[in-house]
Protein backbone atom coordinates (compact mmCIF):
# COMPACT_ATOMS: atom_id res chain seq x y z
CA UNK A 1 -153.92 81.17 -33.79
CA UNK A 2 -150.42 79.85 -33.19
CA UNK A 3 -149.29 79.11 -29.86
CA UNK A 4 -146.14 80.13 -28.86
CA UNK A 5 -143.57 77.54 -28.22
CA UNK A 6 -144.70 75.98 -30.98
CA UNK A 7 -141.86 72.90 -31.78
CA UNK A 8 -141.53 73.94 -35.36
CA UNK A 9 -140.19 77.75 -34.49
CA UNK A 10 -136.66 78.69 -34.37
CA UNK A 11 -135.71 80.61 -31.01
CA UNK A 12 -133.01 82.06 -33.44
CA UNK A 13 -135.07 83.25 -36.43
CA UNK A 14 -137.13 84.98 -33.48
CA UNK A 15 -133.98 86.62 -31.68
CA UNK A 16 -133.17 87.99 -35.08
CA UNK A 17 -136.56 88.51 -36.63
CA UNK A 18 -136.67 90.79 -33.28
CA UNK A 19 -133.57 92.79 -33.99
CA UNK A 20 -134.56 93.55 -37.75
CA UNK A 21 -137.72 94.83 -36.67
CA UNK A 22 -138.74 95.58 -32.94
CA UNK A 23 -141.60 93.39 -31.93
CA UNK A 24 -141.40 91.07 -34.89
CA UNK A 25 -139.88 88.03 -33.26
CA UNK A 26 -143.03 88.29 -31.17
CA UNK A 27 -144.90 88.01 -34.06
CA UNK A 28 -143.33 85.23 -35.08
CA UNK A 29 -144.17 83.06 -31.80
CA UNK A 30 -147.64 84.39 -32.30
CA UNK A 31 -148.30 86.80 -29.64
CA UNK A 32 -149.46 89.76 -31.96
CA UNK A 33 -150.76 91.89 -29.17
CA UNK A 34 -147.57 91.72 -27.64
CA UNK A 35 -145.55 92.17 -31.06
CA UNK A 36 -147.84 95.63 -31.76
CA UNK A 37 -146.81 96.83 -28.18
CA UNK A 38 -143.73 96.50 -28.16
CA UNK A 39 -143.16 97.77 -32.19
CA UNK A 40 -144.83 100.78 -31.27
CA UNK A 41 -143.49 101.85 -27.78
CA UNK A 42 -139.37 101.27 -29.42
CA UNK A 43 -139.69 103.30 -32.60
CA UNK A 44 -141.60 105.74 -30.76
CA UNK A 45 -139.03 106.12 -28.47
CA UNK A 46 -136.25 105.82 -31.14
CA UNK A 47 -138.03 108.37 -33.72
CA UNK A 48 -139.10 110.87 -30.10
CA UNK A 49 -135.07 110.53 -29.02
CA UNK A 50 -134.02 111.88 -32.63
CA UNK A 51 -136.94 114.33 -33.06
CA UNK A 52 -135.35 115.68 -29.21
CA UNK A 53 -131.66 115.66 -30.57
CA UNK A 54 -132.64 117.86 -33.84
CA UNK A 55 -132.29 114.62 -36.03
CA UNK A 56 -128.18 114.61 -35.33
CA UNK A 57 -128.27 111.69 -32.57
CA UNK A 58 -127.71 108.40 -34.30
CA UNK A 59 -123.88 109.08 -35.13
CA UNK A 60 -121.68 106.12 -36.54
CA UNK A 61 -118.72 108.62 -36.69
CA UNK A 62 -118.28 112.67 -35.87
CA UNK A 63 -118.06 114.67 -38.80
CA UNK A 64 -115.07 116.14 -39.11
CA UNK A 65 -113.89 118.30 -36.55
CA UNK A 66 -110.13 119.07 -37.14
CA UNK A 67 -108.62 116.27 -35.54
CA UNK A 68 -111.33 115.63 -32.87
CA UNK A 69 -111.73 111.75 -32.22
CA UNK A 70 -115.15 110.97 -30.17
CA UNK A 71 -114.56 107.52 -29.25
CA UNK A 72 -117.95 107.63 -27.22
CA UNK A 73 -119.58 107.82 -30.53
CA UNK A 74 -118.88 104.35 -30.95
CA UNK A 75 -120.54 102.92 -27.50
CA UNK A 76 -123.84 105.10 -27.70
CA UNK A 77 -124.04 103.69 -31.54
CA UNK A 78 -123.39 100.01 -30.08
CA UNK A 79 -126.59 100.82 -27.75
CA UNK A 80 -128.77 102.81 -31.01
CA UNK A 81 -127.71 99.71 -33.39
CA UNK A 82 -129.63 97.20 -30.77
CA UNK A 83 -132.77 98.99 -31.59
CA UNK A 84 -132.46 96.88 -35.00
CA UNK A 85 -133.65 97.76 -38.56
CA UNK A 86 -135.60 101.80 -37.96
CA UNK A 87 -132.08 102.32 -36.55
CA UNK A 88 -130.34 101.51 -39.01
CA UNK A 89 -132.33 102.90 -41.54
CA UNK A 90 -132.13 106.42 -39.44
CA UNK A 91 -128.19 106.36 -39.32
CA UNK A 92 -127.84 107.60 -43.08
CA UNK A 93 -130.21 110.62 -42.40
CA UNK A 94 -128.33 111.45 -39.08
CA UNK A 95 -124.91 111.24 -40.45
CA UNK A 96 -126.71 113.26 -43.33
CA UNK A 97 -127.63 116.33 -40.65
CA UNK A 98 -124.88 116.31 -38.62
CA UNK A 99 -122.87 117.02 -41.48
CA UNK A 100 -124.89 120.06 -42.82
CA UNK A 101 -124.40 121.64 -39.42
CA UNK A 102 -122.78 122.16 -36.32
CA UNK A 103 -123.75 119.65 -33.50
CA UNK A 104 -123.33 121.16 -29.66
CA UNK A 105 -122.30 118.26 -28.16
CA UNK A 106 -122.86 119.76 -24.70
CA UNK A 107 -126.58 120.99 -25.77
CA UNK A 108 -129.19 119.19 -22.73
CA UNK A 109 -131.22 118.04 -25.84
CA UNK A 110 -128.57 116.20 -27.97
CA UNK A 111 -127.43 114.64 -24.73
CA UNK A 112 -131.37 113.64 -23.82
CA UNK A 113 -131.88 112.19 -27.37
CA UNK A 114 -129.33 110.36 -27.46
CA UNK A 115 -130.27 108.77 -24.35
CA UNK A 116 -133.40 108.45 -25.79
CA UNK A 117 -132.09 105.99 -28.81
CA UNK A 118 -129.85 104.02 -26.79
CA UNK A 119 -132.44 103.27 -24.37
CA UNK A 120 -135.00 102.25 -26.73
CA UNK A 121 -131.83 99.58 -28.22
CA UNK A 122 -131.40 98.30 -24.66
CA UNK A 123 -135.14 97.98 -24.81
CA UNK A 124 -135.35 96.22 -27.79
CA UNK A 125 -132.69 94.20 -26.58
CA UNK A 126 -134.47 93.01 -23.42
CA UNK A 127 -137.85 92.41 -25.95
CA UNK A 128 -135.48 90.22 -28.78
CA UNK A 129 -134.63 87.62 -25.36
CA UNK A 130 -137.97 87.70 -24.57
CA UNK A 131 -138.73 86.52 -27.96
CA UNK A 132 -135.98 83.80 -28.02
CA UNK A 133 -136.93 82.81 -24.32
CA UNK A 134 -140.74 81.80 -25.13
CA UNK A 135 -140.23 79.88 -28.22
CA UNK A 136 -136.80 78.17 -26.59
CA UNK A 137 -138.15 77.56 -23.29
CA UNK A 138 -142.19 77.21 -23.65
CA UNK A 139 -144.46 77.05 -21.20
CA UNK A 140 -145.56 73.25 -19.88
CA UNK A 141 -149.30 72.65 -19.41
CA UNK A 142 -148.84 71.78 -15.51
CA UNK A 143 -147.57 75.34 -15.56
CA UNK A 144 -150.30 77.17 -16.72
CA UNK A 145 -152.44 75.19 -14.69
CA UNK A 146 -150.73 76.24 -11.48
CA UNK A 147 -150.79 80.25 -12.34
CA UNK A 148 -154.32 79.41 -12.93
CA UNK A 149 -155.27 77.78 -9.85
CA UNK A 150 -153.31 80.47 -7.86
């Protein structure tokens, strides 16, 4: 098994191995336990936040709407976008039903799943540092020892 902290892993390749796919830059370091968790609970709470907002959550831009700018789009994309590559590959078949139908922006559901995606981005967020943080800064022997003894 590969122990994490391991000299010959890149803190980088992990920070962005994370981002591409949640969990993976745990898999990288070797901690596939954690790297399951973590892959499951953020695309279940990415796919559960669109499957909540009728599929029309994951917005780059509005469709048009006269002259209608939503600005806002932009920030709760920015928080959707951190939840890395299922995402990204979601955005195309959002724009896709938002643009066969009307979205009620004020609607308790669209407002709920969106929440839903950003917060599993800011999730996979906190999970990619993780990732970086135990291959850049590994764990010393004396360490261990001590949360051992205790």
């Amino acid at each position: 098994m590969t122990a994490p902290g391991r000299p010959d892993r890149s803190p980088f390749a992990a920070l962005v191995l994370g981002w591409i796919l949640p969990g993976a830059g745990h898999a990288y370091a070797g901690l596939w336990g954690k790297a399951a968790l973590f892959f499951v609970l953020i695309t279940a709470l990415l796919v559960a936040g669109l499957v909540i907002g009728r599929g029309t959550v994951i917005l780059v831009r509005a469709p048009s709407e006269g002259n209608e700018v939503r600005s806002e789009l932009r920030l709760w994309y920015a928080a959707q976008v951190c939840a890395g590559g299922p995402a990204i590959a979601l955005t195309p078949i959002s724009q896709y039903i938002a643009a066969e139908g009307t979205i009620d922006w004020a609607d308790p559901l669209h407002e709920m799943g969106t929440l839903y995606t950003a917060v599993a981005g800011f999730l996979n967020l906190l999970v990619m540092m993780d990732a970086y943080t135990r291959i850049a800064y590994p764990r010393r022997p004396q360490q261990e020892d001590q949360e051992e003894d205790a």
